[in-house]
N, C-alpha and C. Protein backbone atom coordinates (compact mmCIF):
# COMPACT_ATOMS: atom_id res chain seq x y z
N UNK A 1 59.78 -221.65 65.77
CA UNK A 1 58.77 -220.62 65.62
C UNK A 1 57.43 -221.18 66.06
N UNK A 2 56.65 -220.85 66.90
CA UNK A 2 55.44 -220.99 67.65
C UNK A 2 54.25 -220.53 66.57
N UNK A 3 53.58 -221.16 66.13
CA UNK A 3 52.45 -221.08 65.33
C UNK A 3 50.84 -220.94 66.04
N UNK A 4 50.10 -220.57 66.09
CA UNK A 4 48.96 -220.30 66.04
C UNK A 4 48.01 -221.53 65.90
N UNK A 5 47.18 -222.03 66.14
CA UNK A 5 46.49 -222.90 64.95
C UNK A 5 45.31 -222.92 64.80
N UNK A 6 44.54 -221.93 65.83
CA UNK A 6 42.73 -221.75 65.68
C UNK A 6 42.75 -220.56 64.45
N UNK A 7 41.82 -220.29 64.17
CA UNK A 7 41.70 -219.44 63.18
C UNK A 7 40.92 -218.03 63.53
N UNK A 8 41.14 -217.10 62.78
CA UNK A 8 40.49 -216.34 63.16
C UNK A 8 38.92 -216.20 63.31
N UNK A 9 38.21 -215.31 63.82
CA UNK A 9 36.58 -215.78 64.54
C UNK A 9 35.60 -216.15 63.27
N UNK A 10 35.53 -214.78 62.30
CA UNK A 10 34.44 -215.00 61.36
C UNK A 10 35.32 -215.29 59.83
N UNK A 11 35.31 -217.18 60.06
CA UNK A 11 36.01 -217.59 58.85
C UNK A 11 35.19 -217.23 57.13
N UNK A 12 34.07 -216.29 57.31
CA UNK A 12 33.78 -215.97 55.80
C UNK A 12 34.45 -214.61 55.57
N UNK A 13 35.39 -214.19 55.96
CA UNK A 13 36.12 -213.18 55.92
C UNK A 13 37.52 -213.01 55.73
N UNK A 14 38.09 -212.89 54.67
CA UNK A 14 39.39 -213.62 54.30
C UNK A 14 40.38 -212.86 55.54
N UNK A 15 41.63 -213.47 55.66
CA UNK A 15 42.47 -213.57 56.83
C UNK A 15 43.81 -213.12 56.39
N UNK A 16 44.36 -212.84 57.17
CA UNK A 16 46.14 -212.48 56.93
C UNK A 16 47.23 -212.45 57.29
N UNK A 17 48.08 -213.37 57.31
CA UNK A 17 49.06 -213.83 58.19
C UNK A 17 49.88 -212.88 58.38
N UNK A 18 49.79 -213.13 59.88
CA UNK A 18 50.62 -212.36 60.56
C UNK A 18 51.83 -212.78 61.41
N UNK A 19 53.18 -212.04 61.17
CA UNK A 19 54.41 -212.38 61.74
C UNK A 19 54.70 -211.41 62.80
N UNK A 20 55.18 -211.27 63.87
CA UNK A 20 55.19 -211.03 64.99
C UNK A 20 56.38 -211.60 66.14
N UNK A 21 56.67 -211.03 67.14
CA UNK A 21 57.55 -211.68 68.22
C UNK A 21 56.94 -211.67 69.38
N UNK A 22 56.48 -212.45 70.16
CA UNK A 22 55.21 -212.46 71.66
C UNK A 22 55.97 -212.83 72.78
N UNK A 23 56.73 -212.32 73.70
CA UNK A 23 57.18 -212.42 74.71
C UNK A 23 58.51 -213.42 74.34
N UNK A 24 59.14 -212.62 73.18
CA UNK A 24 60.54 -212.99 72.70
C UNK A 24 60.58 -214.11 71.61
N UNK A 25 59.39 -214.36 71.78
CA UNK A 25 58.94 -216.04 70.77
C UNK A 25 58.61 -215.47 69.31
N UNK A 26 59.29 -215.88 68.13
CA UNK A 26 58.59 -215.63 67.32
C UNK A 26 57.03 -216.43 67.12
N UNK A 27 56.20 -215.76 66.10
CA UNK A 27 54.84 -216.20 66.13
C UNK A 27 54.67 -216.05 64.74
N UNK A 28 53.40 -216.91 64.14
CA UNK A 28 52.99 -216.76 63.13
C UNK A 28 51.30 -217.33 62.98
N UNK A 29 50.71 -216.19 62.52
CA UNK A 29 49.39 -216.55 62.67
C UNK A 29 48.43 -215.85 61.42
N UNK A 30 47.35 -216.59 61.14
CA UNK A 30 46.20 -215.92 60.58
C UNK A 30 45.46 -215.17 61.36
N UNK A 31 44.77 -213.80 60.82
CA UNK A 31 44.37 -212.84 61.47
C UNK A 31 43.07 -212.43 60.86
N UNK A 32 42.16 -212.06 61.18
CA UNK A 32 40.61 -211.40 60.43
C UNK A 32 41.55 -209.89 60.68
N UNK A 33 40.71 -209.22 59.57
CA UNK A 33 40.96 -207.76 59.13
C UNK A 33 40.82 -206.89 60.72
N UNK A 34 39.71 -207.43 61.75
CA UNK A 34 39.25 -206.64 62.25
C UNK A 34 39.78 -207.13 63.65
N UNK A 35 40.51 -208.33 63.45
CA UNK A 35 40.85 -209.21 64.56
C UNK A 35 41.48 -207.88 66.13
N UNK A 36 41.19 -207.96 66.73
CA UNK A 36 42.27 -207.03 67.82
C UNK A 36 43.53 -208.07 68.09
N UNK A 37 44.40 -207.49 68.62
CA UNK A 37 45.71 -208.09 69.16
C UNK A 37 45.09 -208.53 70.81
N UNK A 38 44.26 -208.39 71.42
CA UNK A 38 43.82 -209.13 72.03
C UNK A 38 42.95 -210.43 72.29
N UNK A 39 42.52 -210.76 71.20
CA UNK A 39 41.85 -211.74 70.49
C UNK A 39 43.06 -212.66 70.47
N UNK A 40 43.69 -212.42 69.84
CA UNK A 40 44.94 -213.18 69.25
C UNK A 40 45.45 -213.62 70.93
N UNK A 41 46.24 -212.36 71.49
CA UNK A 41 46.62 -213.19 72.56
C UNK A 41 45.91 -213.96 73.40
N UNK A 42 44.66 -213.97 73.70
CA UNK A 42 44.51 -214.64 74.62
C UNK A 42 43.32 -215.81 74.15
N UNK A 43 42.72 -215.91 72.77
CA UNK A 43 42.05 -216.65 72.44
C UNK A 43 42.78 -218.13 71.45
N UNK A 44 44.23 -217.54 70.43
CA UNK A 44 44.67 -218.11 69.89
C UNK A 44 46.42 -218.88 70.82
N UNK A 45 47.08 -217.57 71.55
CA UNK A 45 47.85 -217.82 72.37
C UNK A 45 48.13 -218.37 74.02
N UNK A 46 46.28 -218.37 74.34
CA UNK A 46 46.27 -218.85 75.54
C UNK A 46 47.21 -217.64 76.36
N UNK A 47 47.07 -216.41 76.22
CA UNK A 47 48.02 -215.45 77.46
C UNK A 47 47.04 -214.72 78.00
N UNK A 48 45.84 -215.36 79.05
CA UNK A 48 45.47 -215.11 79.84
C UNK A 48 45.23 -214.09 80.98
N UNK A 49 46.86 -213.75 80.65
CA UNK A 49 46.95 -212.58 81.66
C UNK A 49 46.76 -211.44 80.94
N UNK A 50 46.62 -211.62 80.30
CA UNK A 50 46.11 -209.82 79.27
C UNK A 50 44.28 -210.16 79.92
N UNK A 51 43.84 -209.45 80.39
CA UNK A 51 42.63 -209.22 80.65
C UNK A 51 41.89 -208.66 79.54
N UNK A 52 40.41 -209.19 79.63
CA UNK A 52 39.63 -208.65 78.11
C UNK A 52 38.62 -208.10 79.33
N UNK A 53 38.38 -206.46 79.79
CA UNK A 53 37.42 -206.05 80.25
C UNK A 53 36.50 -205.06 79.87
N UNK A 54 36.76 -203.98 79.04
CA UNK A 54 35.89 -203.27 78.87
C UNK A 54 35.57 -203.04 76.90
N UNK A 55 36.43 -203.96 76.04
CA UNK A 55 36.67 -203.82 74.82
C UNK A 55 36.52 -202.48 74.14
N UNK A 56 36.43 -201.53 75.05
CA UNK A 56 36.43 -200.21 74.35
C UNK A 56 38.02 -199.60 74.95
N UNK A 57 38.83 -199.48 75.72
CA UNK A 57 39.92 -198.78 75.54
C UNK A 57 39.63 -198.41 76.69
N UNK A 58 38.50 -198.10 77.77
CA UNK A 58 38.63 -197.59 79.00
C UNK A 58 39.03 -198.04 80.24
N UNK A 59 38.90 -199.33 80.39
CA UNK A 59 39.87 -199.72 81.13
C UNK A 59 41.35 -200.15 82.21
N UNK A 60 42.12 -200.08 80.71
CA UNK A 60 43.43 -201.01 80.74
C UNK A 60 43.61 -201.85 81.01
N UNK A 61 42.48 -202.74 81.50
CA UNK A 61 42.98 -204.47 82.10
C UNK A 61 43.70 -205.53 81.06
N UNK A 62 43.86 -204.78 79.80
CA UNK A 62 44.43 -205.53 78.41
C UNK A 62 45.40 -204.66 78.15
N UNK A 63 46.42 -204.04 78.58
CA UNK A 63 47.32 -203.40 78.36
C UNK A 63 48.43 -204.31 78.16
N UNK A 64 48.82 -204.12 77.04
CA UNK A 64 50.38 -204.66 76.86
C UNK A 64 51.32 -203.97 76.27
N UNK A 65 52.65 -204.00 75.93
CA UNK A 65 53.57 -203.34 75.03
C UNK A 65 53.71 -203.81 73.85
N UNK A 66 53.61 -202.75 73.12
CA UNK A 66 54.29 -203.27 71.64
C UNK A 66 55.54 -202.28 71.52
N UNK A 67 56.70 -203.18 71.08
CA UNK A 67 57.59 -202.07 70.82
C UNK A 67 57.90 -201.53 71.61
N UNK A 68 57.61 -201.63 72.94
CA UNK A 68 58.04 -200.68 74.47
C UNK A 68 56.90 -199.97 74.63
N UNK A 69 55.87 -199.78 74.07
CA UNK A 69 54.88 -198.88 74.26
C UNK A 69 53.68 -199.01 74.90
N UNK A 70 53.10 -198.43 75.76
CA UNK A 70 51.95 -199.55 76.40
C UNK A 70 50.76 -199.44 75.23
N UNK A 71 50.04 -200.20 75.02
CA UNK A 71 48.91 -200.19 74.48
C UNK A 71 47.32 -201.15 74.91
N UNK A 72 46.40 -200.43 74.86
CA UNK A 72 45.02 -201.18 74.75
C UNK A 72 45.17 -202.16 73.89
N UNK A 73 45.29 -203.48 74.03
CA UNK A 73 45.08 -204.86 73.18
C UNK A 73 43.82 -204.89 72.59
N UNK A 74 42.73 -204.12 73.38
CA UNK A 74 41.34 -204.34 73.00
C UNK A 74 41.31 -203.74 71.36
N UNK A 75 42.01 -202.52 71.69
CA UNK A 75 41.29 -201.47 70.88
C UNK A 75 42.75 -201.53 69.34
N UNK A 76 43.86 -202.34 69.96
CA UNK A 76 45.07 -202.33 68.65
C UNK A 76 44.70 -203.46 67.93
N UNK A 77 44.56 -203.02 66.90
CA UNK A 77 43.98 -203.90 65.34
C UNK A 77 45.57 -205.04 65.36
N UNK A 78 45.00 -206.34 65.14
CA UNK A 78 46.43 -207.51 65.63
C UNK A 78 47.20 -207.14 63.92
N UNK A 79 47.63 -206.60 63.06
CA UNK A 79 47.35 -206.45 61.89
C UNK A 79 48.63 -205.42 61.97
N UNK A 80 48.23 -204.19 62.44
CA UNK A 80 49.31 -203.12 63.25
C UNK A 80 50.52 -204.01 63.52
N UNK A 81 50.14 -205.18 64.35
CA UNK A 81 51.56 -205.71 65.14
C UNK A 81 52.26 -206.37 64.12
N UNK A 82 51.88 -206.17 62.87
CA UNK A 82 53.06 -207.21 62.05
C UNK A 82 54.83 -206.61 62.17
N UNK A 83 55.02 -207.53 62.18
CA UNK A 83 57.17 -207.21 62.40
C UNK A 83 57.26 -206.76 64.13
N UNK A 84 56.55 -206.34 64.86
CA UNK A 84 56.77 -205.99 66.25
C UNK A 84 56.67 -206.86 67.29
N UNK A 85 57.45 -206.20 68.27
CA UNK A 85 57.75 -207.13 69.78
C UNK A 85 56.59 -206.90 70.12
N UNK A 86 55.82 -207.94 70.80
CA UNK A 86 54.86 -207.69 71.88
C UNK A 86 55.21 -208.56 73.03
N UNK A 87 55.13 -207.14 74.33
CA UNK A 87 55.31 -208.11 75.67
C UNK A 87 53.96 -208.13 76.46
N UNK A 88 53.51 -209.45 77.33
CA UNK A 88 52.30 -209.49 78.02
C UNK A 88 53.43 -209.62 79.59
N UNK A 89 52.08 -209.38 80.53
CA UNK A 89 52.70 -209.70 81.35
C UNK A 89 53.23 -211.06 81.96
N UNK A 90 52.69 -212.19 80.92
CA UNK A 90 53.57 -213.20 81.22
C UNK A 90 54.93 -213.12 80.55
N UNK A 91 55.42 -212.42 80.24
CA UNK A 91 57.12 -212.30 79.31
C UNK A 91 57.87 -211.41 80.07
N UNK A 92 57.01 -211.05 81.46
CA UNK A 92 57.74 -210.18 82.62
C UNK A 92 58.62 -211.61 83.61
N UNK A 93 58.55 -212.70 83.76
CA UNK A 93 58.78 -213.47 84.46
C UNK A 93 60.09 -214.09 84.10
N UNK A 94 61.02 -213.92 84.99
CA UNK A 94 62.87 -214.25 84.09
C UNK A 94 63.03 -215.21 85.01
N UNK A 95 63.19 -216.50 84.61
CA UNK A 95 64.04 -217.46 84.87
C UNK A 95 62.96 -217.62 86.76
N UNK A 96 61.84 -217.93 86.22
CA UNK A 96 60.64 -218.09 87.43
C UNK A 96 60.11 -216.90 88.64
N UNK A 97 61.46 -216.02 88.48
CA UNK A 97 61.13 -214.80 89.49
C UNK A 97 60.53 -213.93 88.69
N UNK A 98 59.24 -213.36 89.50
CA UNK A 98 58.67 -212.03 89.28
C UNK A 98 59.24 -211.07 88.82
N UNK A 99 58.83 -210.20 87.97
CA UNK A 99 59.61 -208.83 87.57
C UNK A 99 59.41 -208.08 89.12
N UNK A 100 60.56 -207.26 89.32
CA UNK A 100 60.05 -206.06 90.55
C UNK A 100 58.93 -205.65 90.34
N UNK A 101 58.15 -205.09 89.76
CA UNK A 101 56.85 -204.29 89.88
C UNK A 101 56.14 -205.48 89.97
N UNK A 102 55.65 -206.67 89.48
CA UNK A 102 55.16 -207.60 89.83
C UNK A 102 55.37 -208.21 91.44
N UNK A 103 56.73 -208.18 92.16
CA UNK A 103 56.91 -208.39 93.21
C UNK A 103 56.36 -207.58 94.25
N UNK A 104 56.21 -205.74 94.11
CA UNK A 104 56.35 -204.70 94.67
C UNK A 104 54.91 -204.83 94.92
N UNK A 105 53.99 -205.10 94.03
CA UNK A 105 52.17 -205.08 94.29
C UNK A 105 52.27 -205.57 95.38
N UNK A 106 53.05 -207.26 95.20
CA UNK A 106 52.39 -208.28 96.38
C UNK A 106 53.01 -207.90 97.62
N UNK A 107 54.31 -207.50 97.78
CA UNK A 107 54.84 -207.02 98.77
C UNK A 107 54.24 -205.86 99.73
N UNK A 108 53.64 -204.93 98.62
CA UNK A 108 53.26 -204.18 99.03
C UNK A 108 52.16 -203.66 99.13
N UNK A 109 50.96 -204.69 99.38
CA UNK A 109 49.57 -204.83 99.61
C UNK A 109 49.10 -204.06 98.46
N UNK A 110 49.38 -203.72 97.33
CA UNK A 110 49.20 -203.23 95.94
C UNK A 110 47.72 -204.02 95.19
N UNK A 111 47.50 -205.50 95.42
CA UNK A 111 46.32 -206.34 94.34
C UNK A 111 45.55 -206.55 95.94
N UNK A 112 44.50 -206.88 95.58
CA UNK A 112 43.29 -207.50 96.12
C UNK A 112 42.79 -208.26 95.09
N UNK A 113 41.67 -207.72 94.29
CA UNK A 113 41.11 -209.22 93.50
C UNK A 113 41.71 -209.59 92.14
N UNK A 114 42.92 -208.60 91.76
CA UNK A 114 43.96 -208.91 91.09
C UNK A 114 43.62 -208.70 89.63
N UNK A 115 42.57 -208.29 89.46
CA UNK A 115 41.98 -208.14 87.52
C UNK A 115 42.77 -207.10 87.11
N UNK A 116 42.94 -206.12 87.89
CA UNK A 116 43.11 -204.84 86.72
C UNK A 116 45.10 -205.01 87.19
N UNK A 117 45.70 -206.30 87.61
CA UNK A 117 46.92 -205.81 88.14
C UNK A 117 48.19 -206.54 86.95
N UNK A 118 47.33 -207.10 86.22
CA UNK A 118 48.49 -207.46 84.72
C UNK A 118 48.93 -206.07 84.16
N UNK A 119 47.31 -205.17 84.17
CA UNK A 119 47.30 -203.82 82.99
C UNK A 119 48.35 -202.91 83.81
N UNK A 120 47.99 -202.85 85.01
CA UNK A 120 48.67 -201.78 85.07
C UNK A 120 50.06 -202.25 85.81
N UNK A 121 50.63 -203.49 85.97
CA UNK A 121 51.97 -204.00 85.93
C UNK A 121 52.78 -203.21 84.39
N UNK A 122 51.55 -203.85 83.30
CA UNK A 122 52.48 -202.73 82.22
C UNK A 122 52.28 -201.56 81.85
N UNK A 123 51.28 -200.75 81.98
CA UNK A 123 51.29 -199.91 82.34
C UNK A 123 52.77 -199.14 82.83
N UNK A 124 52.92 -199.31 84.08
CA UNK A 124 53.65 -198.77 85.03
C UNK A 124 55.48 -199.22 84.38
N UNK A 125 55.69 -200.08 84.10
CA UNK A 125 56.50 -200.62 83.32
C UNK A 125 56.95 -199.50 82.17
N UNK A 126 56.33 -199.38 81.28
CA UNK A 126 56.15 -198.09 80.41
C UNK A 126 56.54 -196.96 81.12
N UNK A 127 55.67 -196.57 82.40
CA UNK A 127 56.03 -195.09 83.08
C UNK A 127 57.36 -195.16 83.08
N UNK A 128 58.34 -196.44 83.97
CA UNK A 128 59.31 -196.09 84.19
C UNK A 128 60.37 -196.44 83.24
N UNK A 129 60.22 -197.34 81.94
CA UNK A 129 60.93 -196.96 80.69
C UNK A 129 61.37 -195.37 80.01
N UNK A 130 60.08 -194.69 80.31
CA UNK A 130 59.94 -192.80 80.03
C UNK A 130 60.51 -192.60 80.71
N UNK A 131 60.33 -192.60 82.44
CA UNK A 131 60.98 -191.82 83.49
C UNK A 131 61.63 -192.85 84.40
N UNK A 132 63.13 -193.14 84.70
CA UNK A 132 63.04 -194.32 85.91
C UNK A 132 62.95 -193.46 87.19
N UNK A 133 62.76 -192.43 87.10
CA UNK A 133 62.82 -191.68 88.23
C UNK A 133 61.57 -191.43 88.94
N UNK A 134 60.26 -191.70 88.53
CA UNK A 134 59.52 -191.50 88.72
C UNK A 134 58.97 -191.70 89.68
N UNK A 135 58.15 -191.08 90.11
CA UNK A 135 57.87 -191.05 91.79
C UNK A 135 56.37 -191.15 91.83
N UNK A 136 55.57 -191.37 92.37
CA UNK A 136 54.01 -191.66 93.33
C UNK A 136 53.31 -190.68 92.46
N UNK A 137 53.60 -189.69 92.67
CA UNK A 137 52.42 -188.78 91.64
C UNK A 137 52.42 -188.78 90.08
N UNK A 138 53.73 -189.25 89.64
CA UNK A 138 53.78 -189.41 88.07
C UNK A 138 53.27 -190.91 87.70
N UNK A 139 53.11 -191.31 89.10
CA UNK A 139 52.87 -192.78 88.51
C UNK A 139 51.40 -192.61 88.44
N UNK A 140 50.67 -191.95 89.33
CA UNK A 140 49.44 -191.88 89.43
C UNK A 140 48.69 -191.01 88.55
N UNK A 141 49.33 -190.44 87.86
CA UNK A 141 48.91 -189.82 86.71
C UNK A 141 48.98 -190.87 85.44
N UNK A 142 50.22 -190.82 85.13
CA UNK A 142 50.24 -191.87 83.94
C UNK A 142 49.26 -193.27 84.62
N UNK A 143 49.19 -193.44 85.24
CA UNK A 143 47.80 -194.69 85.45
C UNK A 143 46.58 -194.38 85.76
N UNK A 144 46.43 -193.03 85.16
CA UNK A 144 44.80 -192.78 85.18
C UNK A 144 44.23 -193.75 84.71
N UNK A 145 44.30 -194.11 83.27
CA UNK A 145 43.83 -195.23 82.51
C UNK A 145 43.78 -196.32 82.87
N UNK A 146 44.05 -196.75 83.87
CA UNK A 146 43.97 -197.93 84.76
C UNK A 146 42.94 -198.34 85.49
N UNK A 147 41.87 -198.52 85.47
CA UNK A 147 41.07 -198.86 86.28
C UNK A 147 41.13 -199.64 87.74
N UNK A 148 40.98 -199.39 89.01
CA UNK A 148 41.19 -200.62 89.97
C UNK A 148 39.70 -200.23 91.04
N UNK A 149 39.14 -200.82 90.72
CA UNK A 149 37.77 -200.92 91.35
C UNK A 149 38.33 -201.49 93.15
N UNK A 150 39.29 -202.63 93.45
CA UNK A 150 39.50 -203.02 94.53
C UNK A 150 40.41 -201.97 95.57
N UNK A 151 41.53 -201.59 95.37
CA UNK A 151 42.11 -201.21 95.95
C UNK A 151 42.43 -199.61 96.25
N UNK A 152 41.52 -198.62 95.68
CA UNK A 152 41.08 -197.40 96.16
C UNK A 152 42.99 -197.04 95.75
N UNK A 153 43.86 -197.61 94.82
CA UNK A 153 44.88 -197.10 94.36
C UNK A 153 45.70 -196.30 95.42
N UNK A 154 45.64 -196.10 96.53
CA UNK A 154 46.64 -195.47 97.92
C UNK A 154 47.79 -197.04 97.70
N UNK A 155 47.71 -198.11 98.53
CA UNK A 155 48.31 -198.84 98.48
C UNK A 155 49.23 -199.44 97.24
N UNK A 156 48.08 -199.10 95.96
CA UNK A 156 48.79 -199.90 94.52
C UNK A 156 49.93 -199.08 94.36
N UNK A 157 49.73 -197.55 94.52
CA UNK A 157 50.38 -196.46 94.13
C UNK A 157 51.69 -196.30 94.64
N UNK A 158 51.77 -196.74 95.81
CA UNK A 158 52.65 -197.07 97.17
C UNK A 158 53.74 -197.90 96.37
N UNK A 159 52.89 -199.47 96.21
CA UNK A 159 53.87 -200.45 96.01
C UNK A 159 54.54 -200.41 94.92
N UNK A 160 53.79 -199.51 93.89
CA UNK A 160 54.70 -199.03 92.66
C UNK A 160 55.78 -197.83 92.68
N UNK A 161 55.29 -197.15 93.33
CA UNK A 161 56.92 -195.80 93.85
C UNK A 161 58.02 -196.48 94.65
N UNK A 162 57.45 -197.42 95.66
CA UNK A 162 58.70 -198.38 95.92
C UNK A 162 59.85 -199.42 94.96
N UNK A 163 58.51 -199.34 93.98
CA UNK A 163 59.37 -200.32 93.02
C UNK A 163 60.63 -199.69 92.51
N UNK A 164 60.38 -198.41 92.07
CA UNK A 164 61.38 -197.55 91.47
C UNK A 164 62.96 -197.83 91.55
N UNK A 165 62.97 -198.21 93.04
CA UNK A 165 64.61 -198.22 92.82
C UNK A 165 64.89 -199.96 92.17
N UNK A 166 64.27 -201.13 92.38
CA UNK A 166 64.43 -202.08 91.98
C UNK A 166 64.16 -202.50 90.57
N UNK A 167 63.38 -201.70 89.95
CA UNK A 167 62.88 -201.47 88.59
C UNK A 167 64.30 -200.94 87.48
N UNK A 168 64.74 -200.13 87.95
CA UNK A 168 66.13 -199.29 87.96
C UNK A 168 66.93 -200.37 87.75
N UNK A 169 67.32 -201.26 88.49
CA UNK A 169 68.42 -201.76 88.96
C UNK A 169 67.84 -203.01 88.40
N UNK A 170 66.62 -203.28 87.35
CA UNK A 170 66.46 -204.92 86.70
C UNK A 170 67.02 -205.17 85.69
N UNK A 171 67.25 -206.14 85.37
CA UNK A 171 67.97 -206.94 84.26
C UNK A 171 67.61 -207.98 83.34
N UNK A 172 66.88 -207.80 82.22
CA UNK A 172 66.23 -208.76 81.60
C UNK A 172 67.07 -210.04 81.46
């Protein structure tokens, strides 16, 4: 079991351990009341790839799953996640290969400066858990919440409707 060992930020504020599973690993950590689940991942867990950009929820560059679900890390209280799976997009990576939708960006001229492309890797992940059928315009809807300042989303949008059939056909 993978432990934690910084503490939470404002130590005059009593804390509360929290049990959890983080990209299949169990975890165990102290938490502030107010702590976000993004705090945790990427200040106590070092998972990096969860992006911390707009700490209000508008974004998505901190999108991860809990439970299969996508969620704002910014804005989910780490507290919520007790007993639940959480996946980042580093727990997309099996045995060193890319998940398809992770492959499909790069393949498919999808990232440029690459910030907002963890969030909406899960993001999109989620879409096609709901729908595997999903096609270019459902994707581009369900990733409103996505922010991508670089890539004017034609191309991202692209390399994610391609993903579809390989997404389909993955195998954890």
């Amino acid at each position: 079991m993978r432990e934690a060992t910084n503490t939470p930020e404002d130590s005059s504020v009593p804390s509360r351990v929290l049990n959890l599973m983080v990209n299949g690993e169990p975890l165990t950590t102290a938490v502030g009341p107010y702590e976000s689940l993004n705090s945790v991942l990427r200040d106590r867990l070092n998972l990096t790839g969860t992006k911390r950009g707009c700490d209000t929820g508008g974004c998505g560059t901190c999108t991860v799953q809990v439970d299969g679900q996508a969620v704002y890390s910014c804005m989910y209280p780490s507290i919520r996640a007790e007993g639940k799976s959480v996946t980042t997009v580093e727990g997309l990576v099996t045995r060193g290969k890319p998940h398809p939708i992770q492959q499909a960006l790069v393949d498919g001229g999808g990232v440029q400066c690459g910030y907002c492309t963890p969030g909406v890797v899960m993001a999109a992940l989620a879409v096609y858990a709901d729908n595997p059928t999903a096609g270019a315009d459902e994707l581009a809807e369900e990733l409103a919440g996505n922010l991508c300042r670089c890539t004017g989303y034609v191309k991202l949008i692209e390399a994610l409707a391609a993903a579809g059939k390989n997404v389909r056909g993955h195998r954890d």
